[in-house]
PDB file of N, CA and C in Angstrom:
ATOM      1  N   UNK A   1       8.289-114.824   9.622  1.00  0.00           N
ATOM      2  CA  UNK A   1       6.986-114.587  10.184  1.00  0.00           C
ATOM      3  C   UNK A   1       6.453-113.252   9.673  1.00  0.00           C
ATOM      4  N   UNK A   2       5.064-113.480   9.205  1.00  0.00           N
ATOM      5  CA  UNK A   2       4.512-111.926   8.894  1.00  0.00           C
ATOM      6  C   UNK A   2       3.884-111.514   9.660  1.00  0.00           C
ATOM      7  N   UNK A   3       4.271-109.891   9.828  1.00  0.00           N
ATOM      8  CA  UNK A   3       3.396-109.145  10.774  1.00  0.00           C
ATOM      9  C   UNK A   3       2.297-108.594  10.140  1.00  0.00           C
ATOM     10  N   UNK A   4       1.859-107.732  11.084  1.00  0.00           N
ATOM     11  CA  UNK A   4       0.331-107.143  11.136  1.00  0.00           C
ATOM     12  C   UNK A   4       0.564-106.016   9.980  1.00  0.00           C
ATOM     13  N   UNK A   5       0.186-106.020   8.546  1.00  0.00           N
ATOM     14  CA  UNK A   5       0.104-105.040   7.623  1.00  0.00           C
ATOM     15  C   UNK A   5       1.445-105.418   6.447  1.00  0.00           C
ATOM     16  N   UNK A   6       1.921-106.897   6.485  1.00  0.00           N
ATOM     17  CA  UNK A   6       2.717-107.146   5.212  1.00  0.00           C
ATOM     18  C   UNK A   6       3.646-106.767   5.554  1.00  0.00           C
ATOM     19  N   UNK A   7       4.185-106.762   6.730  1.00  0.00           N
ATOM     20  CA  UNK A   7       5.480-105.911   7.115  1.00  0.00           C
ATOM     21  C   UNK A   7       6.623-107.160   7.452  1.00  0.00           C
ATOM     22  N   UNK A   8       6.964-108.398   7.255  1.00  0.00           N
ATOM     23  CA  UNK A   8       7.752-109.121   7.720  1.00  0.00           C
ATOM     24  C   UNK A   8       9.571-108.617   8.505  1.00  0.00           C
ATOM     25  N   UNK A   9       9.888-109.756   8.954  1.00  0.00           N
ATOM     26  CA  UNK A   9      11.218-108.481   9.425  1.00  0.00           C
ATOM     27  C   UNK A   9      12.179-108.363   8.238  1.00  0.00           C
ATOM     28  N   UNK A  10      12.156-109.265   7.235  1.00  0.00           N
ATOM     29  CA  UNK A  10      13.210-109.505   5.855  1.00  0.00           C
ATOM     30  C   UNK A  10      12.243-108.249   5.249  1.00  0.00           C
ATOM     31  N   UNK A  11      11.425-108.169   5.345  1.00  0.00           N
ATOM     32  CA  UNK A  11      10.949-106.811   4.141  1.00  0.00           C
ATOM     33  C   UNK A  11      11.152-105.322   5.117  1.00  0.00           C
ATOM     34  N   UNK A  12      11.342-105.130   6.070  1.00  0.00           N
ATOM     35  CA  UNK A  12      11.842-104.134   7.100  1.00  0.00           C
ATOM     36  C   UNK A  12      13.057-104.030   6.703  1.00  0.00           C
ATOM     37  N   UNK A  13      14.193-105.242   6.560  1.00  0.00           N
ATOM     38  CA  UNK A  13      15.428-105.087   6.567  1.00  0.00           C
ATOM     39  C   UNK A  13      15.639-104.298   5.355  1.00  0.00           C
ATOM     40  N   UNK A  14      14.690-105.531   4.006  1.00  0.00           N
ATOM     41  CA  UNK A  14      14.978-104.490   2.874  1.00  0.00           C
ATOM     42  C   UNK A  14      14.758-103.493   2.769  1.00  0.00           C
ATOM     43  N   UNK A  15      13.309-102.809   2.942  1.00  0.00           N
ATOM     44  CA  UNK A  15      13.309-101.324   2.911  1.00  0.00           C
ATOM     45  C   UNK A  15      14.465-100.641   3.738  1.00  0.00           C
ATOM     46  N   UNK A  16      15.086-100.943   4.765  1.00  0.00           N
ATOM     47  CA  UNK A  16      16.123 -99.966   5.216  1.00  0.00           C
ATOM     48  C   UNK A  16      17.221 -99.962   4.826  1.00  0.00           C
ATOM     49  N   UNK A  17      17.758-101.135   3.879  1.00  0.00           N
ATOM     50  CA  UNK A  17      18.634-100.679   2.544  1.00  0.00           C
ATOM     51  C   UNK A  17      18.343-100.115   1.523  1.00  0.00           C
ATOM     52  N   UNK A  18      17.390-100.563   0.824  1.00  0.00           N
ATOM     53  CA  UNK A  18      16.905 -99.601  -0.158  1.00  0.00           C
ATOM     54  C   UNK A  18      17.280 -98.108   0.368  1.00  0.00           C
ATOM     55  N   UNK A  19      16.122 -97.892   1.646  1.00  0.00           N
ATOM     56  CA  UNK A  19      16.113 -96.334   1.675  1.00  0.00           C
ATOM     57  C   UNK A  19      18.091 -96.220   2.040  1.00  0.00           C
ATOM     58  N   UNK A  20      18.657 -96.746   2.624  1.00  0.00           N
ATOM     59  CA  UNK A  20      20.357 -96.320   2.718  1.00  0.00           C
ATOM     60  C   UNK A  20      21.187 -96.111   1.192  1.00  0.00           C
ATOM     61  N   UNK A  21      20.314 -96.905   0.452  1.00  0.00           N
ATOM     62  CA  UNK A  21      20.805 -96.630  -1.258  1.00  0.00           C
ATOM     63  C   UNK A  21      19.962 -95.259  -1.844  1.00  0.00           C
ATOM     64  N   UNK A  22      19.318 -94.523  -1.271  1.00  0.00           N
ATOM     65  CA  UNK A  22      19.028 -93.544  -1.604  1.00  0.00           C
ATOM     66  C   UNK A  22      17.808 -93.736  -2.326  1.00  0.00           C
ATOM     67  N   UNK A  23      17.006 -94.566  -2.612  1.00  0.00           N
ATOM     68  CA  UNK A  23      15.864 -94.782  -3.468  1.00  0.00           C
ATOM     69  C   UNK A  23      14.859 -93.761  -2.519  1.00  0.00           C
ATOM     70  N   UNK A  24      13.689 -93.725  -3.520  1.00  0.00           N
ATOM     71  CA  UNK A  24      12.663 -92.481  -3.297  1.00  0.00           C
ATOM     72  C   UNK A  24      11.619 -93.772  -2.695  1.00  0.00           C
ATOM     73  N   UNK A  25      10.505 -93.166  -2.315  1.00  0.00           N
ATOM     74  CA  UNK A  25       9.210 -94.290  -1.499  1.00  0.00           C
ATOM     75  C   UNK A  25       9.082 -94.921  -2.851  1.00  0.00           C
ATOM     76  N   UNK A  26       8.397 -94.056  -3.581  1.00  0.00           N
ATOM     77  CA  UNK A  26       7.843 -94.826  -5.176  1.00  0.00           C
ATOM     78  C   UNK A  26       8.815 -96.127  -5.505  1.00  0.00           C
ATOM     79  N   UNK A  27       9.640 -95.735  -6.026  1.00  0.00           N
ATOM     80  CA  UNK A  27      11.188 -97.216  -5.921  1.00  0.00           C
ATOM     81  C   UNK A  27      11.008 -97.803  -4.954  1.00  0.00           C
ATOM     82  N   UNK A  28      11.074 -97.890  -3.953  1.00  0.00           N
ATOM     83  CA  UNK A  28      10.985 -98.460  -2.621  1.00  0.00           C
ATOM     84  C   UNK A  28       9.850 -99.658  -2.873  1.00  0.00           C
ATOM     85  N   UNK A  29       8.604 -98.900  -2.929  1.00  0.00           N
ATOM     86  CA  UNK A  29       7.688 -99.563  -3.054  1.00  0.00           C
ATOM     87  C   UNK A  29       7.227-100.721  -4.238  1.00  0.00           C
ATOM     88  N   UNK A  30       7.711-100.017  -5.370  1.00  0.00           N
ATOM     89  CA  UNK A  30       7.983-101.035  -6.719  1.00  0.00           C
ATOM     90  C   UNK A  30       8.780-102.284  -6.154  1.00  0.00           C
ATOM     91  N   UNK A  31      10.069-101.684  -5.791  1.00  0.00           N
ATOM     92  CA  UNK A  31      11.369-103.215  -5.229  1.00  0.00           C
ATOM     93  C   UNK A  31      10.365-103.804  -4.462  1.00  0.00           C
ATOM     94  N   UNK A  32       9.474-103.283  -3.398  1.00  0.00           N
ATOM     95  CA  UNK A  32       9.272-104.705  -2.199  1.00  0.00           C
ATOM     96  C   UNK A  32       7.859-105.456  -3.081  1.00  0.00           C
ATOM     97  N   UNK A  33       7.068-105.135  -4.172  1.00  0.00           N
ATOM     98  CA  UNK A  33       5.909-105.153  -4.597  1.00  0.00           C
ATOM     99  C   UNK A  33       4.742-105.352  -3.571  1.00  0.00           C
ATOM    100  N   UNK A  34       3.584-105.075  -3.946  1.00  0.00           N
ATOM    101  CA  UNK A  34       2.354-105.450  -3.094  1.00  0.00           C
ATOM    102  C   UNK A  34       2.294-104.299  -1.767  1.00  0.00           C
ATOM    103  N   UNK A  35       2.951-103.164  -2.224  1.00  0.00           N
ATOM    104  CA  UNK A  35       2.751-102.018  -1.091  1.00  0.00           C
ATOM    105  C   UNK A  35       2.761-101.215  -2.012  1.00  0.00           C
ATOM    106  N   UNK A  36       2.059 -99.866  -1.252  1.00  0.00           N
ATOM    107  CA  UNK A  36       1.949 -98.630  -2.082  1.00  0.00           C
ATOM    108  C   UNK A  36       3.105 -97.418  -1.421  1.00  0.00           C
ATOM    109  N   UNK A  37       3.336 -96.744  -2.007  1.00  0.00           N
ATOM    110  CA  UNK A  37       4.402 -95.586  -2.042  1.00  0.00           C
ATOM    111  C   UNK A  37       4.209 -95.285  -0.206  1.00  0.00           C
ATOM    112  N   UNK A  38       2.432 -95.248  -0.256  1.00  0.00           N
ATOM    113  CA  UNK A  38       1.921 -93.730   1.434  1.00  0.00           C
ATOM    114  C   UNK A  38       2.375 -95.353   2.243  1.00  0.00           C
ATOM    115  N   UNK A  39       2.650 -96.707   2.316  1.00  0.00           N
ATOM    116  CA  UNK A  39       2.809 -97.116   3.482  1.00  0.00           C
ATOM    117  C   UNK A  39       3.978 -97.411   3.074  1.00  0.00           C
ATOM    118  N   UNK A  40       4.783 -97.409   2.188  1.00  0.00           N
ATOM    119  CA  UNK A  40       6.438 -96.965   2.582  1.00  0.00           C
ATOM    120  C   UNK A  40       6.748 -95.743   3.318  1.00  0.00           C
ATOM    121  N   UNK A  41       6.429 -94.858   2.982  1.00  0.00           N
ATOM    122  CA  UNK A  41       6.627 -93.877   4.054  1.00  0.00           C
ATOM    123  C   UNK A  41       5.915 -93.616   5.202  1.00  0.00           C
ATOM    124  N   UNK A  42       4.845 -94.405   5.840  1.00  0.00           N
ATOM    125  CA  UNK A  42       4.373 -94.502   6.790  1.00  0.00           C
ATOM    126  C   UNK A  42       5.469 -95.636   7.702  1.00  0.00           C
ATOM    127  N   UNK A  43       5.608 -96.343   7.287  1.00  0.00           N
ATOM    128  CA  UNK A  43       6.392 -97.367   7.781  1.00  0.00           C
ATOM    129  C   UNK A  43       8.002 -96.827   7.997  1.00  0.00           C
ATOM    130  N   UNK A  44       8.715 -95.934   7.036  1.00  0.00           N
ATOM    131  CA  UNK A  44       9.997 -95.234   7.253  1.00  0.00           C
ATOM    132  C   UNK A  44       9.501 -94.285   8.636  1.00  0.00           C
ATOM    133  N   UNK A  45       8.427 -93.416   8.783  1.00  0.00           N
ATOM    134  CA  UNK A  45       8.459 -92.590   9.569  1.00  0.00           C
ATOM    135  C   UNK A  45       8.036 -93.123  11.078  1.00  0.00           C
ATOM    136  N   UNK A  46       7.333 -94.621  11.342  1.00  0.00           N
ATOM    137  CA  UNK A  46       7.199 -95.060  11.922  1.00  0.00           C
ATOM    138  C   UNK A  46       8.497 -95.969  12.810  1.00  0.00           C
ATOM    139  N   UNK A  47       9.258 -96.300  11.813  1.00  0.00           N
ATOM    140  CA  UNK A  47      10.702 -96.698  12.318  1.00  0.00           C
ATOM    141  C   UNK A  47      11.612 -95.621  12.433  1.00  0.00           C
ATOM    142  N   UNK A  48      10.968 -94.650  12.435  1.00  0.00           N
ATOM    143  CA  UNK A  48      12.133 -93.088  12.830  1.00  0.00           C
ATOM    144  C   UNK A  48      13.220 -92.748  11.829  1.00  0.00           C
ATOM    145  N   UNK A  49      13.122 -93.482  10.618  1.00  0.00           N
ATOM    146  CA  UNK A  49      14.034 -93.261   9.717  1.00  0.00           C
ATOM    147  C   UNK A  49      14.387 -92.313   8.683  1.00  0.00           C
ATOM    148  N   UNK A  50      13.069 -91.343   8.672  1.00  0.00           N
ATOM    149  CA  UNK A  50      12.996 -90.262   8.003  1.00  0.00           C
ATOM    150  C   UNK A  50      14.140 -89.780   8.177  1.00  0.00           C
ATOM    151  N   UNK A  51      14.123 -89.105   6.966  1.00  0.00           N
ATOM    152  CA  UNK A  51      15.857 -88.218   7.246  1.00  0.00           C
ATOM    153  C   UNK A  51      15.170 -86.309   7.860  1.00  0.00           C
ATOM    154  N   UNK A  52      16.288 -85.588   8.031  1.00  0.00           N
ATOM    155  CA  UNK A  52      16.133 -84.141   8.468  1.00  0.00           C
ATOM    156  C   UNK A  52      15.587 -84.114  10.130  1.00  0.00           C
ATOM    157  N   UNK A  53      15.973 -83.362  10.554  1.00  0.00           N
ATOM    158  CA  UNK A  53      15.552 -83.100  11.856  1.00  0.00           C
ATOM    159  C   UNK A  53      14.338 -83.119  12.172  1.00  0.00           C
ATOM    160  N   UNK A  54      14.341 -82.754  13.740  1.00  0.00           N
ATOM    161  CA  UNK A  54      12.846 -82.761  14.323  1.00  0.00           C
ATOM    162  C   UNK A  54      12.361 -82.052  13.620  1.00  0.00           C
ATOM    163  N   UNK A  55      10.527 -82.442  13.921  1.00  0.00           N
ATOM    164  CA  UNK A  55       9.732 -81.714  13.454  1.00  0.00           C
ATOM    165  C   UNK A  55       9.870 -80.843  14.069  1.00  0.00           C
ATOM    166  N   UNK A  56       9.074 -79.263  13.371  1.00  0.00           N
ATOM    167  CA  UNK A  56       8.633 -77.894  13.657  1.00  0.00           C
ATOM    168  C   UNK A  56       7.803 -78.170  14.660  1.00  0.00           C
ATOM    169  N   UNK A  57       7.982 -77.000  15.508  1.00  0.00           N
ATOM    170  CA  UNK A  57       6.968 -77.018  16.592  1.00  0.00           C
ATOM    171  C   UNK A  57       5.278 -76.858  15.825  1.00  0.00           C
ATOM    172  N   UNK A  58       4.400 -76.790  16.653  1.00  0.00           N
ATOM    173  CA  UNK A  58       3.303 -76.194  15.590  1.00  0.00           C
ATOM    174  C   UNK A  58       2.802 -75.158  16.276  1.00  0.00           C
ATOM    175  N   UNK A  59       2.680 -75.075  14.874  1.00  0.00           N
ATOM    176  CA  UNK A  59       2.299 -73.655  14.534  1.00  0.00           C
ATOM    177  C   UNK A  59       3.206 -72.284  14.237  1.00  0.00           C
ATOM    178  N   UNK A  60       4.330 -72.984  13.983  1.00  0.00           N
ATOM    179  CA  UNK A  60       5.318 -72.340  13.463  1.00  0.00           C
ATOM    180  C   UNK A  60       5.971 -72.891  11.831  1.00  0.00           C
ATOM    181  N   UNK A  61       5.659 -71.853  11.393  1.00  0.00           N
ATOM    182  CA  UNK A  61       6.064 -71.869   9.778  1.00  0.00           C
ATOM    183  C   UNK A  61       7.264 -71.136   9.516  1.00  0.00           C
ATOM    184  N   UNK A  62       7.574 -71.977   8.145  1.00  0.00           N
ATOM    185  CA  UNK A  62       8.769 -71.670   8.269  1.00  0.00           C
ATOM    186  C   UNK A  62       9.018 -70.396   7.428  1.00  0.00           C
ATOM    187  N   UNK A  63       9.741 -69.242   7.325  1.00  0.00           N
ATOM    188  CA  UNK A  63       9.584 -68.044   6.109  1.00  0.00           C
ATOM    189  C   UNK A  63       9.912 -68.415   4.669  1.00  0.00           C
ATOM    190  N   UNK A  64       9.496 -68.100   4.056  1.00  0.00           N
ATOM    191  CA  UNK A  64       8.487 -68.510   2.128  1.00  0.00           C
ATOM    192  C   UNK A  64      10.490 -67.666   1.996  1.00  0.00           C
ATOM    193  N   UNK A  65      10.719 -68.876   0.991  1.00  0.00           N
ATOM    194  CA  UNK A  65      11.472 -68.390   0.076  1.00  0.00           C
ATOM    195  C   UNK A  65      11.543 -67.501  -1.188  1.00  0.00           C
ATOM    196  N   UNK A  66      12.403 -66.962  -1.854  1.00  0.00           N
ATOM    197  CA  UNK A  66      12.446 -65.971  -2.375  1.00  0.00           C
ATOM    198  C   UNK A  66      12.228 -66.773  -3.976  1.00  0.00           C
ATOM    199  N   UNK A  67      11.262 -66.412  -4.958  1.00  0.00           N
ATOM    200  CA  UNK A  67      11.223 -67.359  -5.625  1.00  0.00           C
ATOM    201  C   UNK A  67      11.758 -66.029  -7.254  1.00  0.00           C
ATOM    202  N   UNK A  68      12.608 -67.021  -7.950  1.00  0.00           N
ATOM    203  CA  UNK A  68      12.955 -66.044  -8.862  1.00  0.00           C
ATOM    204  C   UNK A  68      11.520 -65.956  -9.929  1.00  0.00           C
ATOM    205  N   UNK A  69      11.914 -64.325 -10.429  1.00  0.00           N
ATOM    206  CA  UNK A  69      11.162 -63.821 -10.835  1.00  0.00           C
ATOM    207  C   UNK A  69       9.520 -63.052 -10.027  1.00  0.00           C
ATOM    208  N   UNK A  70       9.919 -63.367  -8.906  1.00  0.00           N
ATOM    209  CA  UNK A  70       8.168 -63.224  -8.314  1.00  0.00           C
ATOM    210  C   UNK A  70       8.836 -61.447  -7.828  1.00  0.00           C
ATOM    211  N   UNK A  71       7.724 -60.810  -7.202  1.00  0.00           N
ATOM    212  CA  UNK A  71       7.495 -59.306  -7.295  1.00  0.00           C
ATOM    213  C   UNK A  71       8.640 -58.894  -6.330  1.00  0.00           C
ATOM    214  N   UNK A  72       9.170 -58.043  -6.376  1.00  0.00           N
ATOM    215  CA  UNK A  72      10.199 -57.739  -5.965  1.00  0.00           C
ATOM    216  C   UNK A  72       9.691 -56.338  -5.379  1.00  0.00           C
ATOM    217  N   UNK A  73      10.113 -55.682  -4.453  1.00  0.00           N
ATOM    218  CA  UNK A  73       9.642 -53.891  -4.088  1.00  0.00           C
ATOM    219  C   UNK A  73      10.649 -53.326  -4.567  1.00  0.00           C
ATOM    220  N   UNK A  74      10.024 -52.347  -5.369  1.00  0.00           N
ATOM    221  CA  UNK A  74      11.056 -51.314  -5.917  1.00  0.00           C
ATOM    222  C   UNK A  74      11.972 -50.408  -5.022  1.00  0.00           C
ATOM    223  N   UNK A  75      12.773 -50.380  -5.592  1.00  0.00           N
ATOM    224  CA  UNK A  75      13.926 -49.789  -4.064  1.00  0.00           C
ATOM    225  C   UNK A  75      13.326 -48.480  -4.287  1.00  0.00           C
ATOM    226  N   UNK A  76      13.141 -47.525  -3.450  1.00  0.00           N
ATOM    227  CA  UNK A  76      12.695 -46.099  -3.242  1.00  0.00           C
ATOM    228  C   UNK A  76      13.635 -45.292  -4.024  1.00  0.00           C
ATOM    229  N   UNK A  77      13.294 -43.950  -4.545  1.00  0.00           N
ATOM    230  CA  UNK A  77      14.322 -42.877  -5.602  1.00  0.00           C
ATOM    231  C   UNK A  77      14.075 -41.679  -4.614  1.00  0.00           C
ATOM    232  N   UNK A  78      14.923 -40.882  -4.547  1.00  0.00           N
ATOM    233  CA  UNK A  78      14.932 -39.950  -3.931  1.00  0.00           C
ATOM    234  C   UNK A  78      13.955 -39.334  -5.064  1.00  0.00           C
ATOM    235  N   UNK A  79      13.315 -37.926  -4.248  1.00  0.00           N
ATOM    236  CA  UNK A  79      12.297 -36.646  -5.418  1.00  0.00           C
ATOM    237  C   UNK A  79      12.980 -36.621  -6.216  1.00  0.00           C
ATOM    238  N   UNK A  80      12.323 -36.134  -7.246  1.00  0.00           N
ATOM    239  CA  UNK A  80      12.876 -35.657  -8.644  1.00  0.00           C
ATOM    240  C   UNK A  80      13.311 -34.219  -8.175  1.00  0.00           C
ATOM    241  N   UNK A  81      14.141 -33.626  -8.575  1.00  0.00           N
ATOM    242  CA  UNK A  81      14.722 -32.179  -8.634  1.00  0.00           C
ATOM    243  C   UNK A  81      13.805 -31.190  -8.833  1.00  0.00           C
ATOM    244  N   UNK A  82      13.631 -30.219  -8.340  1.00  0.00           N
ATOM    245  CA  UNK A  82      12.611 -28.564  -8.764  1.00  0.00           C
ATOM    246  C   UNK A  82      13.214 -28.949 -10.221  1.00  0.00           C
ATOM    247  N   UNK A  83      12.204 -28.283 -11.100  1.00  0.00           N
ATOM    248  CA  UNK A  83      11.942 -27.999 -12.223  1.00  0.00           C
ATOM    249  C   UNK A  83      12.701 -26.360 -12.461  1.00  0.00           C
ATOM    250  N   UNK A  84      13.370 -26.002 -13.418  1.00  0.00           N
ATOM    251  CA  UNK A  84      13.991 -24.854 -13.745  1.00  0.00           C
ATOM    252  C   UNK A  84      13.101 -23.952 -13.258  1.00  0.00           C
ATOM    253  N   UNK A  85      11.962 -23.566 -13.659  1.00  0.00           N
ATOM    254  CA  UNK A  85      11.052 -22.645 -13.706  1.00  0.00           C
ATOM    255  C   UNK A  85      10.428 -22.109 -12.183  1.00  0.00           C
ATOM    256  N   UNK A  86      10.165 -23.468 -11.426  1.00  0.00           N
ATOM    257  CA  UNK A  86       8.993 -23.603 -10.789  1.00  0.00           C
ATOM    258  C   UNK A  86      10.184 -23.258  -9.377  1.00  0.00           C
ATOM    259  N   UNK A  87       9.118 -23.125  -8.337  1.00  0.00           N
ATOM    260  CA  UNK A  87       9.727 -22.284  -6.723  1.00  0.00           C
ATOM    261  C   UNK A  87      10.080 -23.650  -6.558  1.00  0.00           C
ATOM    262  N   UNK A  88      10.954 -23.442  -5.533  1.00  0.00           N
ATOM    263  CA  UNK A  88      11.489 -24.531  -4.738  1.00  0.00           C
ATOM    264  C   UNK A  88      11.109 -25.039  -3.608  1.00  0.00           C
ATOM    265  N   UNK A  89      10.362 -24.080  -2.954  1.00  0.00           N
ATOM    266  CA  UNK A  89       9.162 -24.175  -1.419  1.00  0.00           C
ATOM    267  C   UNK A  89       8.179 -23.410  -1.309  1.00  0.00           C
ATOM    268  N   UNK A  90       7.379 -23.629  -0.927  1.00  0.00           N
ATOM    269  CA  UNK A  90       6.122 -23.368  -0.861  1.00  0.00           C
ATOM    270  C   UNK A  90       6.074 -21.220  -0.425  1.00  0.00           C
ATOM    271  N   UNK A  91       6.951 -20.525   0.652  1.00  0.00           N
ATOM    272  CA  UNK A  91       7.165 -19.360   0.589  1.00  0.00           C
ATOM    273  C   UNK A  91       7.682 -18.877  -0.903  1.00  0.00           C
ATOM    274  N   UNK A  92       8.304 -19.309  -1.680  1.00  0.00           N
ATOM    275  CA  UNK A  92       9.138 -19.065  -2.856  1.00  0.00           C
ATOM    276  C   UNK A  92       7.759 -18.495  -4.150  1.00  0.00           C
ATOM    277  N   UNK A  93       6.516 -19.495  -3.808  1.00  0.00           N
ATOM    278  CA  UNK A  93       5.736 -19.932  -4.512  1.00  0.00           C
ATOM    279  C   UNK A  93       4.912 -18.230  -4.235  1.00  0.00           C
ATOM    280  N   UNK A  94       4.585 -18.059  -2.686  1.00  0.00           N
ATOM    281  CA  UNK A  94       3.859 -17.091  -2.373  1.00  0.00           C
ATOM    282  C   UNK A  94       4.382 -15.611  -2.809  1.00  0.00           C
ATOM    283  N   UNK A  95       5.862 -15.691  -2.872  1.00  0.00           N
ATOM    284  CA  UNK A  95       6.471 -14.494  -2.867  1.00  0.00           C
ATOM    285  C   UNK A  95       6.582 -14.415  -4.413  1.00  0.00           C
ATOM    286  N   UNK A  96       6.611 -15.083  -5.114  1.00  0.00           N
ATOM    287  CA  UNK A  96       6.001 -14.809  -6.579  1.00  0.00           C
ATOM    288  C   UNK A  96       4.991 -14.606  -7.248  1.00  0.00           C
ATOM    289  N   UNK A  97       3.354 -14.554  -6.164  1.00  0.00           N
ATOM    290  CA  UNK A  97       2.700 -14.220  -6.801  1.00  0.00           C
ATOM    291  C   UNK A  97       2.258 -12.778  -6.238  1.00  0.00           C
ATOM    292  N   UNK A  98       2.830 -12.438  -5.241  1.00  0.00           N
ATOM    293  CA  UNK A  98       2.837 -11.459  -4.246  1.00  0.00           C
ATOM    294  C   UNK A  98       3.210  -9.603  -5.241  1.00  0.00           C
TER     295      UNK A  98
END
């Protein structure tokens, strides 16, 4: 018997082997023909089969990974050293021109 949107229960069964063989929606959708990729995965998420845990609450994001090569903050250097010549503090400075 077919249901409402091409969904029979033999094409339910198959998609939930397929997806147990690891196939992606796109595959999925090729094997059953006459569906597109967005209602294979409308139909997986509708039978609760999505894999990974609950959803995120909302409005909570998750923190941005560290992506190689992207800007990095330069770790801080301590001052550079007084210069041979020059005072070392600001009295040093006065009492030399004094």
């Amino acid at each position: 018997m077919q249901s409402a949107g091409g969904w029979s229960e033999a094409r339910v069964e198959r998609l939930k082997a397929l997806l147990a063989l690891g196939l992606s929606a796109r595959q999925i959708a090729q094997a059953l023909g006459a569906v597109s990729r967005n209602a294979v995965i409308g139909k997986i998420h509708r039978l609760g089969l999505a894999g990974g845990g609950p959803p995120s609450a909302p409005g909570r994001r998750a923190r941005p990974s560290a992506r190689p090569g992207g800007r990095r903050k330069a770790p801080s250097l301590p001052p550079p050293p007084p210069s041979g010549g020059a005072p070392a503090t600001a009295t040093a400075a006065a009492a030399a021109l004094a």
